[in-house]
Protein backbone atom coordinates (compact mmCIF):
# COMPACT_ATOMS: atom_id res chain seq x y z
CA UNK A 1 161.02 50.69 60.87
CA UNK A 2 164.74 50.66 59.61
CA UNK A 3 166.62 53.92 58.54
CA UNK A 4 167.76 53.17 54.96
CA UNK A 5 170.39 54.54 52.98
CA UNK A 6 170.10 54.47 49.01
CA UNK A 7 172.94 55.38 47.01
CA UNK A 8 172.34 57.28 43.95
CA UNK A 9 169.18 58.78 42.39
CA UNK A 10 168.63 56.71 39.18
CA UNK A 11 165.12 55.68 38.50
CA UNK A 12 165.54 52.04 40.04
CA UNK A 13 166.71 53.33 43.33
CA UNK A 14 163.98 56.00 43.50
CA UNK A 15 161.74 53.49 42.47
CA UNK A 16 163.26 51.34 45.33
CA UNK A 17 163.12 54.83 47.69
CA UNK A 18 159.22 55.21 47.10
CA UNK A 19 158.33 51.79 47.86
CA UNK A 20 160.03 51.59 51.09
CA UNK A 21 159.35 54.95 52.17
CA UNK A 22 155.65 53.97 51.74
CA UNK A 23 156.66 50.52 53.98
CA UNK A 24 157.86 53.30 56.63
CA UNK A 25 161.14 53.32 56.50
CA UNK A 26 163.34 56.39 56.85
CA UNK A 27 164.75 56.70 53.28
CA UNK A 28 168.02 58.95 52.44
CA UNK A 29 168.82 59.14 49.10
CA UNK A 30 172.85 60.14 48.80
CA UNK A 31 173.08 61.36 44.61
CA UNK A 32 177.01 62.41 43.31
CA UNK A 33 175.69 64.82 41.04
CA UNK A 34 173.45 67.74 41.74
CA UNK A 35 170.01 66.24 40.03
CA UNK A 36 167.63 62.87 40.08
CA UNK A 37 167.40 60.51 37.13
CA UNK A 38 170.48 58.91 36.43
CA UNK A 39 171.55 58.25 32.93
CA UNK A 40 167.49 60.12 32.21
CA UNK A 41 168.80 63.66 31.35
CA UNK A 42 167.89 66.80 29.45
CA UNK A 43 169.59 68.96 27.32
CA UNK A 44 168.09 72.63 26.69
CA UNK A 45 169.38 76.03 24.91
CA UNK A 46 167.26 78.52 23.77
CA UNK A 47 164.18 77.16 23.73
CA UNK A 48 164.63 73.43 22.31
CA UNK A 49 164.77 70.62 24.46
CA UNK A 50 166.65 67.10 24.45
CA UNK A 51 166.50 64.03 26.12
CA UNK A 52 170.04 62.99 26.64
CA UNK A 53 169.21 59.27 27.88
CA UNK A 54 166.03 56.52 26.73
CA UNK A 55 164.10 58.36 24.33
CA UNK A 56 160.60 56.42 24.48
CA UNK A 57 158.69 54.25 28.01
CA UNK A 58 158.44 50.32 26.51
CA UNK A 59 156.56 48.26 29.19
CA UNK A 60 154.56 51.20 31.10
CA UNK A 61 152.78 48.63 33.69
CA UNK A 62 156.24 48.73 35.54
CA UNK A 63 155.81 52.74 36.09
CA UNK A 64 152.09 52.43 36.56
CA UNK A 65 152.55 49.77 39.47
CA UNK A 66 154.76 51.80 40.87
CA UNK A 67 152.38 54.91 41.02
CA UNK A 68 149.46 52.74 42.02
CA UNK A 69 151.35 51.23 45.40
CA UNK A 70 153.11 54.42 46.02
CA UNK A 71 150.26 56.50 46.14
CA UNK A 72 146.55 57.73 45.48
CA UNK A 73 147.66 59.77 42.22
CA UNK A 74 148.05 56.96 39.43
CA UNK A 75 150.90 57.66 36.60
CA UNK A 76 149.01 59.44 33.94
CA UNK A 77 148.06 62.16 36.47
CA UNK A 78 151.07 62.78 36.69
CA UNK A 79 152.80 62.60 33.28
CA UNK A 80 151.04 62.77 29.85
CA UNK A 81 151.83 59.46 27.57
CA UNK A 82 151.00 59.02 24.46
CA UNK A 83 151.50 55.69 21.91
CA UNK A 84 153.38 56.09 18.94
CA UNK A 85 152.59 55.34 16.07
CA UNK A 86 153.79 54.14 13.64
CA UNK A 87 155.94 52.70 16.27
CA UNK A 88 158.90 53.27 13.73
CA UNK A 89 160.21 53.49 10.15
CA UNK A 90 162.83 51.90 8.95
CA UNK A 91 165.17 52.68 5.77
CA UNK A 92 167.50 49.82 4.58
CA UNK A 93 170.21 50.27 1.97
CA UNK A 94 168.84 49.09 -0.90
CA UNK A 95 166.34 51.91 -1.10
CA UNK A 96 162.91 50.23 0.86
CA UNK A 97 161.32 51.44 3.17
CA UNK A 98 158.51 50.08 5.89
CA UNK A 99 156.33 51.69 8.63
CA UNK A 100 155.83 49.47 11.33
CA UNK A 101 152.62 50.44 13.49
CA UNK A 102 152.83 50.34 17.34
CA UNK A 103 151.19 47.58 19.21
CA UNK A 104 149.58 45.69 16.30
CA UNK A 105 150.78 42.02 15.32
CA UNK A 106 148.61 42.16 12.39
CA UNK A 107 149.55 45.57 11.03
CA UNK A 108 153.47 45.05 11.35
CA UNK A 109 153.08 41.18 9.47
CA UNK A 110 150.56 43.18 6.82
CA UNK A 111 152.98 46.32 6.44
CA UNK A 112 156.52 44.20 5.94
CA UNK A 113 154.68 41.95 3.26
CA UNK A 114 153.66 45.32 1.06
CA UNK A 115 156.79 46.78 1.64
CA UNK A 116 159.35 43.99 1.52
CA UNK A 117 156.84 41.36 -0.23
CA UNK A 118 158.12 37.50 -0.77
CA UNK A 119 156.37 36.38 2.47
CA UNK A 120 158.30 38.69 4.67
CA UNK A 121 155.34 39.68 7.09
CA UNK A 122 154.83 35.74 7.46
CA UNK A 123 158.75 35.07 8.34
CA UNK A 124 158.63 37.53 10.98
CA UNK A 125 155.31 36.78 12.37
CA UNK A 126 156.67 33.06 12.86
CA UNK A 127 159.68 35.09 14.47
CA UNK A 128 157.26 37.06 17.09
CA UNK A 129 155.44 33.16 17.88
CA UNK A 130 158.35 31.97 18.79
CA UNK A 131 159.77 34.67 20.47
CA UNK A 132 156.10 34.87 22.96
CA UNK A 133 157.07 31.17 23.50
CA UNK A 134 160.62 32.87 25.06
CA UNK A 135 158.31 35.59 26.39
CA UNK A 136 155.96 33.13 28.11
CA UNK A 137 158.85 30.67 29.89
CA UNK A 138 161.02 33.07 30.95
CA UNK A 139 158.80 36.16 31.96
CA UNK A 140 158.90 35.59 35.90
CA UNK A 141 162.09 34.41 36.42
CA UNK A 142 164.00 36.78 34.32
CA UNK A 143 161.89 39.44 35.45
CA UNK A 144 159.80 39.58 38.09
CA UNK A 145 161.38 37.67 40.45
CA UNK A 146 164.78 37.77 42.51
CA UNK A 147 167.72 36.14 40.34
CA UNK A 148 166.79 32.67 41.58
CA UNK A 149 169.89 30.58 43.58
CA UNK A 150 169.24 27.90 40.88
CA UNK A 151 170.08 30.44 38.04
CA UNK A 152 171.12 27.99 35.86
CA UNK A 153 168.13 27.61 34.62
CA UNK A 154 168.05 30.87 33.32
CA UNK A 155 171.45 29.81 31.38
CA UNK A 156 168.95 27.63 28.72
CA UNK A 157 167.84 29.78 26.10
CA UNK A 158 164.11 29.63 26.06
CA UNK A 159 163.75 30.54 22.64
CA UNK A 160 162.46 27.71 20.89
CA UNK A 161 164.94 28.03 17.20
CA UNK A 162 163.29 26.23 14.15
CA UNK A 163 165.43 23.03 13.81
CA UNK A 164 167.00 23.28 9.94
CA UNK A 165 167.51 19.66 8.40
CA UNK A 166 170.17 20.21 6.05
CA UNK A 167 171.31 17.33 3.18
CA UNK A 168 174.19 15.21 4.32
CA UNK A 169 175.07 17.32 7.24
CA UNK A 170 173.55 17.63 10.72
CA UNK A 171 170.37 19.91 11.71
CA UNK A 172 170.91 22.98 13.21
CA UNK A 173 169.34 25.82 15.24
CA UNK A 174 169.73 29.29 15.67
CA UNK A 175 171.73 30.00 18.72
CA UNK A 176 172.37 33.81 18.19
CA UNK A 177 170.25 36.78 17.08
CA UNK A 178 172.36 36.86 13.36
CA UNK A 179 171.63 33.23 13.63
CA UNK A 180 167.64 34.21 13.40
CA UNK A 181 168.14 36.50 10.85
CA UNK A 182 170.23 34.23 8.40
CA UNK A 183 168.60 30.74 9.36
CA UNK A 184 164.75 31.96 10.37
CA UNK A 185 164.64 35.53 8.48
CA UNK A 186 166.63 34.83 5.40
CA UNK A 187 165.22 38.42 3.87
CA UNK A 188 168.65 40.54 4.93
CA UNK A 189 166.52 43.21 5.38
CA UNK A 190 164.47 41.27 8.10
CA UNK A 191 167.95 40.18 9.76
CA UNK A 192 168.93 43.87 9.58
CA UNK A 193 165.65 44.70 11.32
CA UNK A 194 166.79 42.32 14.13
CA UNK A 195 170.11 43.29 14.66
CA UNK A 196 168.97 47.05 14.81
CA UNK A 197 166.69 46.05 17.95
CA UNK A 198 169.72 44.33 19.48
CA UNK A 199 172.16 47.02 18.79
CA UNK A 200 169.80 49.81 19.88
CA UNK A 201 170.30 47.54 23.65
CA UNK A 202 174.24 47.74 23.29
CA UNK A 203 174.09 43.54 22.11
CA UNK A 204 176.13 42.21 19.75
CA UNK A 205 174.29 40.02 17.36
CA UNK A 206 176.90 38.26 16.50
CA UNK A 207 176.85 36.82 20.60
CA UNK A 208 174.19 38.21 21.66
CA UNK A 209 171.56 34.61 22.85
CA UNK A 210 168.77 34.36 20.52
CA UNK A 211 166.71 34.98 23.72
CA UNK A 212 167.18 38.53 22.76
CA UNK A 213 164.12 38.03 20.37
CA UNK A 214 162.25 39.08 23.79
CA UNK A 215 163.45 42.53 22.83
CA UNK A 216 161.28 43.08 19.61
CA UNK A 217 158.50 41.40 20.88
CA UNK A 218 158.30 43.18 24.33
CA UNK A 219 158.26 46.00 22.08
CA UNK A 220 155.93 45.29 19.48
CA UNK A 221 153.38 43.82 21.78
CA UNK A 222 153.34 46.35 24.40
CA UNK A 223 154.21 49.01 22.60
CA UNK A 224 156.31 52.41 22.56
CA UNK A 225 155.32 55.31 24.26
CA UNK A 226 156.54 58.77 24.20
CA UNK A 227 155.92 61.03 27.99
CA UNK A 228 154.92 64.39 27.12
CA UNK A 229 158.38 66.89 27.86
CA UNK A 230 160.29 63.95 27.55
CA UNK A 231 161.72 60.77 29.37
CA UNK A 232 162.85 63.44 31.77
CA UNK A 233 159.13 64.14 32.96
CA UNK A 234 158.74 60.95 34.01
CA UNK A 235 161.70 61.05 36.09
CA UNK A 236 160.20 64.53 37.69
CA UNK A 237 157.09 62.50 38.37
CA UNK A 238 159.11 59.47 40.32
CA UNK A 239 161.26 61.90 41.85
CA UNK A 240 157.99 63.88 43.36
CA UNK A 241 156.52 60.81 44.43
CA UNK A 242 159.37 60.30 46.53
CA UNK A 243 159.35 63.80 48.07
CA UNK A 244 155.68 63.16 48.55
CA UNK A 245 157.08 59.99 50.52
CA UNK A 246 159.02 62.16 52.57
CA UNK A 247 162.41 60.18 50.83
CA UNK A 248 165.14 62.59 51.66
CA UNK A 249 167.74 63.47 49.02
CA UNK A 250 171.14 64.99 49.43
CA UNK A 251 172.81 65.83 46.00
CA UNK A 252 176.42 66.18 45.73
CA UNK A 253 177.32 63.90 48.39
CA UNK A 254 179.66 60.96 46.83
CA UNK A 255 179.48 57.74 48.65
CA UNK A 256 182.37 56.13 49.07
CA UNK A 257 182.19 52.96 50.42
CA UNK A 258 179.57 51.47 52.15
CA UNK A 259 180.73 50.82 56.26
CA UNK A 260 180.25 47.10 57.53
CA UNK A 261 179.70 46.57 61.51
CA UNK A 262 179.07 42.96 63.00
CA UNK A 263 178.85 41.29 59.16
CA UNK A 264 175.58 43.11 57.85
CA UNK A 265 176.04 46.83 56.11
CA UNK A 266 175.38 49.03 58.82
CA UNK A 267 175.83 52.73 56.99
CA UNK A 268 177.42 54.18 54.04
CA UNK A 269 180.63 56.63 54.58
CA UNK A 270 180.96 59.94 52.00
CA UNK A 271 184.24 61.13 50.43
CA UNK A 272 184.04 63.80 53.20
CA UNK A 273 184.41 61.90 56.04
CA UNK A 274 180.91 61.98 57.07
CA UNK A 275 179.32 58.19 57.95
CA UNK A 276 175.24 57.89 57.56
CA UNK A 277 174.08 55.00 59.80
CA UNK A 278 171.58 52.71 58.01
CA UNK A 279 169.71 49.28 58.99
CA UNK A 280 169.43 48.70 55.53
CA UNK A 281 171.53 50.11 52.12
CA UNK A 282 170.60 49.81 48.50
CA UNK A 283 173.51 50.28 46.01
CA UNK A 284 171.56 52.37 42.98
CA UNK A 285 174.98 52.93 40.75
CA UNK A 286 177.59 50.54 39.01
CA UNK A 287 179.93 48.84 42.04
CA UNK A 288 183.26 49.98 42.27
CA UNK A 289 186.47 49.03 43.76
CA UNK A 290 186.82 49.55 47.59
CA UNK A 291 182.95 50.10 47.90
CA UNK A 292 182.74 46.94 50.48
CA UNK A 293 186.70 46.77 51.37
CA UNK A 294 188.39 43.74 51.25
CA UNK A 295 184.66 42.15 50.47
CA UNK A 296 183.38 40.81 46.95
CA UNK A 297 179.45 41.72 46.59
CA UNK A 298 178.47 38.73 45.11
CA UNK A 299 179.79 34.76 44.91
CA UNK A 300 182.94 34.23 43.26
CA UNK A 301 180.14 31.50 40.58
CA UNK A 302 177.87 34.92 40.36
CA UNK A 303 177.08 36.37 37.12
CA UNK A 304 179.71 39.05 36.40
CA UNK A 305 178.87 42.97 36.24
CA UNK A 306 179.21 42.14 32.44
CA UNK A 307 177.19 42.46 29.32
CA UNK A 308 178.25 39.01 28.02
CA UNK A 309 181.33 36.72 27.58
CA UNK A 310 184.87 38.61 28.00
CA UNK A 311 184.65 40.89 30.62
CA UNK A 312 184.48 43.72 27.91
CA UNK A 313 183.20 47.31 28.50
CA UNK A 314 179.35 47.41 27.23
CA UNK A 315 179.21 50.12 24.42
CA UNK A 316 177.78 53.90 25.04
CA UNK A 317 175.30 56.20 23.05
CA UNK A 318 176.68 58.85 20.48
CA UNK A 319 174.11 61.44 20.40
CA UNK A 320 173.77 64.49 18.17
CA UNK A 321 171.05 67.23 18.98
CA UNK A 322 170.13 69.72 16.67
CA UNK A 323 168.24 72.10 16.46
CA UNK A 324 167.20 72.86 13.39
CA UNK A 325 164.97 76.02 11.84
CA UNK A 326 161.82 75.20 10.06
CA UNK A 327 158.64 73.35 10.94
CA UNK A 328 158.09 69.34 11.62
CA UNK A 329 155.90 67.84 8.74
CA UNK A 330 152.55 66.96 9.89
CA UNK A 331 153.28 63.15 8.68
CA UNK A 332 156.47 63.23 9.96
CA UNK A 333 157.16 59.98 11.65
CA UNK A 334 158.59 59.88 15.19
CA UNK A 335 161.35 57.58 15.28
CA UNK A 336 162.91 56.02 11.82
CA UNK A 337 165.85 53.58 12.36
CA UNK A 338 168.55 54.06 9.08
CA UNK A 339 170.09 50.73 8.59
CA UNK A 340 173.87 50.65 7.13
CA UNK A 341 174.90 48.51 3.85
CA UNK A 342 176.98 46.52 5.69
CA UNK A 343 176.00 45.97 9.22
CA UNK A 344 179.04 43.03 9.90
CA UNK A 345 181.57 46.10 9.77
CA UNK A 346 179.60 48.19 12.31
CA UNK A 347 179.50 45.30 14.28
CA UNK A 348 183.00 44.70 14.21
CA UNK A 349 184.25 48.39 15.03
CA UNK A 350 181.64 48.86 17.95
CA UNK A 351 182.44 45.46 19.46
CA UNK A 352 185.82 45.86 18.77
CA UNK A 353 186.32 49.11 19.96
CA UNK A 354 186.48 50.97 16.76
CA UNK A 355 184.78 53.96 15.29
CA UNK A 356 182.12 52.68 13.06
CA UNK A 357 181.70 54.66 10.00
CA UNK A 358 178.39 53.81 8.67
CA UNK A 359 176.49 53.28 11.86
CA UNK A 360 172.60 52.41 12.37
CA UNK A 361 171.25 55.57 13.17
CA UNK A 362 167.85 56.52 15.02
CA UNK A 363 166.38 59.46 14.32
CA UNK A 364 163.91 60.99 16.15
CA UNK A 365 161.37 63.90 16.01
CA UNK A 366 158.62 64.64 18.46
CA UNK A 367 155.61 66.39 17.74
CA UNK A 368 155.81 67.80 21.26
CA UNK A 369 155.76 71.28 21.59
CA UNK A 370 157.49 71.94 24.45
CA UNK A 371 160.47 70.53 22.51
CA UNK A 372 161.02 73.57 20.55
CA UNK A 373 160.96 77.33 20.77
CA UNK A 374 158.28 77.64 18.04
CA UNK A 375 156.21 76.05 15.30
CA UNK A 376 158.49 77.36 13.09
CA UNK A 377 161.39 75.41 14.27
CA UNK A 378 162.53 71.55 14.97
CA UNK A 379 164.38 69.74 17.52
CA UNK A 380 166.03 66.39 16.40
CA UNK A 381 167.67 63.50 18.31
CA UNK A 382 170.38 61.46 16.64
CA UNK A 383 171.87 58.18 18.20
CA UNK A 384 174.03 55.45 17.73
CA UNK A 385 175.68 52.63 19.52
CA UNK A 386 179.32 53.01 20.25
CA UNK A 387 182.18 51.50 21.55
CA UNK A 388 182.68 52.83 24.91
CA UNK A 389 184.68 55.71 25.68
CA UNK A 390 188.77 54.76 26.20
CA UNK A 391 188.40 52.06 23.15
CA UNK A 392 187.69 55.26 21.73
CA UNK A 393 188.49 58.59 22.35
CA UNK A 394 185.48 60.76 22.47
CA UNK A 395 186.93 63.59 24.18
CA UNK A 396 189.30 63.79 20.31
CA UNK A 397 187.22 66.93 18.68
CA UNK A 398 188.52 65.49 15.39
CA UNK A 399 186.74 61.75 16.55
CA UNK A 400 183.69 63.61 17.87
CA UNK A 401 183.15 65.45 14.72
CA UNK A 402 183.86 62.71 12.27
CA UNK A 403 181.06 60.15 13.89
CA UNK A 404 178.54 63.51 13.88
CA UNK A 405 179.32 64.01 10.62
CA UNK A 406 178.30 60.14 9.35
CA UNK A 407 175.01 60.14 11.85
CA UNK A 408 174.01 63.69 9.88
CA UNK A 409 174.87 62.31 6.89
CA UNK A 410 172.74 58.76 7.57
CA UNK A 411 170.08 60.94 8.87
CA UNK A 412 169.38 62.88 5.65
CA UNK A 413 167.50 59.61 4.26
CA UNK A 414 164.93 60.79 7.01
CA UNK A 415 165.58 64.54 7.31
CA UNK A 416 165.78 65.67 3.75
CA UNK A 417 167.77 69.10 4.10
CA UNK A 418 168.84 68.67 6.86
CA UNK A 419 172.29 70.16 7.06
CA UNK A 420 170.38 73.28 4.80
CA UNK A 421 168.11 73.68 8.51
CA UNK A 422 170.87 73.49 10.65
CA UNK A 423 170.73 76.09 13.86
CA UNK A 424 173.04 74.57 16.25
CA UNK A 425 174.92 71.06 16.77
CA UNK A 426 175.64 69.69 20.02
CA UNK A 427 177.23 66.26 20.58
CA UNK A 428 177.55 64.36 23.45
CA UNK A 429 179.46 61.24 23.75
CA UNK A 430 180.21 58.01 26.08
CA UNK A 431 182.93 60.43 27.45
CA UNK A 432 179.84 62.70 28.82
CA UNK A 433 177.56 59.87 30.13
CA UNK A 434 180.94 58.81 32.23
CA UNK A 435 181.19 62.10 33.43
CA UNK A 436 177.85 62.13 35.31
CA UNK A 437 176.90 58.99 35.68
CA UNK A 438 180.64 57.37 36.80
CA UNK A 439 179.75 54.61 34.74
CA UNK A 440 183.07 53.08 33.48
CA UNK A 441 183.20 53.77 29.36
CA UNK A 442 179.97 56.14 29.80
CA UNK A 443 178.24 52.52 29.23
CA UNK A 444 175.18 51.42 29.41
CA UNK A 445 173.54 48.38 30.87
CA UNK A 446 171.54 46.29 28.56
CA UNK A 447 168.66 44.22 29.55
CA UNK A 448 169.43 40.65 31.39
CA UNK A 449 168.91 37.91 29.18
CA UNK A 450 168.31 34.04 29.55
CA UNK A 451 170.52 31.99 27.47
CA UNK A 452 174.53 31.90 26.92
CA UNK A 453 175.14 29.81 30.37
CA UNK A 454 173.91 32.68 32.57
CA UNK A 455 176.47 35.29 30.28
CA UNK A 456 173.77 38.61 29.75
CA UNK A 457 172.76 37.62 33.60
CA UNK A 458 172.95 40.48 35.99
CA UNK A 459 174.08 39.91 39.94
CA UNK A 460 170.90 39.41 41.66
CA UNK A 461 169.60 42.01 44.06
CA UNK A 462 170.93 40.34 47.21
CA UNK A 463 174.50 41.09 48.13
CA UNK A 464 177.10 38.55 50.00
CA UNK A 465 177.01 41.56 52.73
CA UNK A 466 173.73 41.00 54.82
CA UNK A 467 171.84 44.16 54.71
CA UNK A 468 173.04 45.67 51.13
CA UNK A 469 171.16 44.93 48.15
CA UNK A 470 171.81 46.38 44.35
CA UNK A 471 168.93 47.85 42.18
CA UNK A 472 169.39 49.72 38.82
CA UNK A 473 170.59 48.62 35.44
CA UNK A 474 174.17 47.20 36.79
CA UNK A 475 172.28 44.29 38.75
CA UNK A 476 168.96 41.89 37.99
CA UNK A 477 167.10 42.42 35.75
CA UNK A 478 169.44 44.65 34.10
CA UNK A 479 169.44 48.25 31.87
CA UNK A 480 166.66 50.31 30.43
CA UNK A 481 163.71 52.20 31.94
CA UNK A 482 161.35 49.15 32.47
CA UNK A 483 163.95 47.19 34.06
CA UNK A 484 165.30 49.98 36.33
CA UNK A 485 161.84 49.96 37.67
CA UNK A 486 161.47 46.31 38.29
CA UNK A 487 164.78 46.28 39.69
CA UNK A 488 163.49 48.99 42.51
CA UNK A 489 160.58 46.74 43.43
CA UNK A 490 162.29 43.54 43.82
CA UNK A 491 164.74 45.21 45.99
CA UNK A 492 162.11 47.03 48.01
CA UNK A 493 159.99 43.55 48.65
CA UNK A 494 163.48 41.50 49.52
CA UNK A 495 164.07 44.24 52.42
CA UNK A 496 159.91 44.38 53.20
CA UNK A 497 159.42 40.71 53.09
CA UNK A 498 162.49 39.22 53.34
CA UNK A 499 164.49 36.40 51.59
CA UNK A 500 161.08 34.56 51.01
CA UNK A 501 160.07 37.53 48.82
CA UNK A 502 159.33 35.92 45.75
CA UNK A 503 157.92 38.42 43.39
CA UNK A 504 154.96 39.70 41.95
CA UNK A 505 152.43 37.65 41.68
């Protein structure tokens, strides 16, 4: 079997890593930082706890696959998830408020008709059909399978918009998520509810294919689940499953470029000088100039590294942590979203890299106990989507403390007293997530999407350089813990089975 050479230790390329090791192959993970997990960190001091990248697992069969072909110890031995629920709250600005419970069709249509009323449940359960139909034609290729050579398919949108007949002027159909939300929704509220999902991905509405509507449903269907210590756990778990592999990591070793002998990748070189020969290499991090010199990766009519038309920078996370003195509620609800009054200026100043002064804010508040130092005490996780750092400079104290300020101030809706409870403040920024991940902005990949002429595509796993292939959020099937994890199998079966790999089945 093949020596292989994986660069960088996010959870799609360990997830790659533990699949091939189990193959046989000789796997060496090379990691720039000094720790596993990618953009999956933690934040302690003094006894509370933080995750500092995705708060909640969507999708768990990904992780549980991986566990079950990797080894005899299945996922929950090894991490502790629980569903929760109410999958979320969310406060709008005119003062209403709705619980939405986790993995129950029926209970989210029955709980936005008593809170919203005038037929809201129904409108949105007509959303969720239509967005299964998306769900249903566009699972496996978008998904599960390598980014097919005939991708244009995947440029359709498979959502299947309600066609609007309008009096002396043409039909239409929603082409966009705002499109939904004005044409489909019509309840503001309901569009706001939307947008949030698409915003909490780093998607514009306002572009963003109405194929996106796979987001809420993936969500609401499968549900959210929380891993006991945090997202961080989980990483833990898939980075012992490689050890248990016998993958080998070396931390602190920056690759940087990968070395090319007879037309196929034959190695990766690190800034030190030192080359690593390698049948095989799987890039695990964003691509970067000179990392193949004097090569492109992909096909000059390849999706762009991009997450939609323009080129632009994908937006970053704005995080606040605090830790705050006093006990959690025993009805305290784990995550509430706080919608703004006017989410069209948001949209403008994150997509047009801008500071955003009334942003959506997510608030959340596990019940876990190893979160906090006591009972009598509270950590709390603030975020936002921002523009990316250099549109903005989040390394400005005075910048940094006026978008902590608003998220506080948004968060009091669902913390009441919150500043009162205040023990400590930390902030971290797209200007952090840069720093240790080296992604450009501190961004953050959203999730491939169908629609837009191929736009929210990712470069498919397969490289023009014979022998490298990409896995992570930067390539197919794009950002966020589920799809890191697919993204590490369909690499791993491409360099086990070859270009007839297909998928799973």
């Amino acid at each position: 079997m093949a020596r292989i050479a994986v660069i960088g230790a996010g959870m799609g390329a360990m997830a790659a890593a533990a699949r091939l090791a189990v193959a046989g192959h000789r796997v060496t993970v090379y990691e720039r930082s000094e720790t596993f997990g990618g953009s999956v960190g933690r934040h302690a001091h003094e006894g509370f706890v933080f995750d500092t990248g995705p708060a909640l697992l969507h999708l768990p069969a990904v992780y549980r696959d991986l566990f079950v072909k990797t080894g005899k110890e299945p996922l929950e031995r090894c991490v502790t998830m629980t569903q929760v629920d109410p999958a979320s709250r969310h406060l709008f600005a005119d003062g209403t408020a709705v619980s939405l419970p986790n993995a129950s069709r029926a209970g989210v249509v029955a709980a936005l008709d008593g809170a919203l009323g005038g037929g809201a449940g129904a409108a949105w359960g007509g959303f969720l059909d239509r967005a299964r139909d998306a769900w249903d034609r566009s699972r496996r290729p978008l998904l599960e399978e390598p980014l097919r050579s005939d991708r244009q398919v995947l440029g359709r949108d498979p959502y299947p918009a309600l066609r609007q007949r309008r009096l002396l002027r043409s039909a239409r159909q929603a082409g966009t998520v705002a499109e939904i939300g004005a044409w489909e929704l019509t309840d503001p509220r309901l569009a706001a509810l939307l947008d949030g999902y698409a915003l909490s991905y780093g998607l514009d509405p306002q572009h963003a294919p109405a194929a996106a509507a796979l987001l809420p449903y993936m969500e609401e269907t499968f549900g959210s689940w929380y891993v006991s210590g945090g997202t961080r756990a989980l990483a833990q778990a898939v980075y012992e499953r490689c050890l248990a592999r016998k993958v080998e990591f070396v931390f602190g070793a920056e690759v940087a470029r990968v070395v090319e002998k007879d037309g196929r990748a034959s190695g990766v070189e690190l800034v030190d000088g030192t080359v690593a020969e390698a049948g095989h290499v799987v890039l695990g991090a964003r691509p970067w100039p000179g990392l193949v010199p004097g090569q492109e990766l992909w096909q000059d009519d390849d999706v762009a590294e991009r997450p939609g038309p323009g080129r632009q920078v994908a937006p970053g996370r704005f995080m606040v942590l605090l830790s705050l003195r006093g006990a959690r509620p025993s009805d305290t609800v784990h995550r509430t979203v706080v919608h703004p009054a006017d989410g069209a200026a948001e949209r403008e100043a994150v997509f047009g890299g801008r500071l955003a002064e009334r942003p959506t804010v997510t608030v959340l508040r596990p019940a876990d106990p190893s979160t906090r130092p006591d009972d009598g005490q509270e950590a709390v996780t603030l975020t936002a989507t921002v523009a990316p750092h250099g549109a903005v400079d989040w390394t400005d104290p005075a910048v940094r403390g006026r978008c902590a300020d608003s998220l506080i101030e948004a968060a009091a809706a669902a913390v009441p007293g919150i500043r009162e409870r205040l023990l400590r403040t930390e902030v971290r920024t797209p200007a952090e997530t840069a720093a240790e991940t080296g992604a450009e902005g501190g961004s953050v990949p959203a999730p491939a999407l169908a629609g837009a002429g191929g736009a929210y595509l990712r470069p498919g796993n397969r490289t023009r350089l014979p022998g490298l292939y990409a896995a992570g959020g930067w390539s197919h099937p794009g950002g966020g813990l589920a799809h890191a994890g697919m993204s590490g199998a369909l690499v791993a079966g491409l360099i086990v089975e070859g270009d007839g790999f297909r998928g799973s089945q």
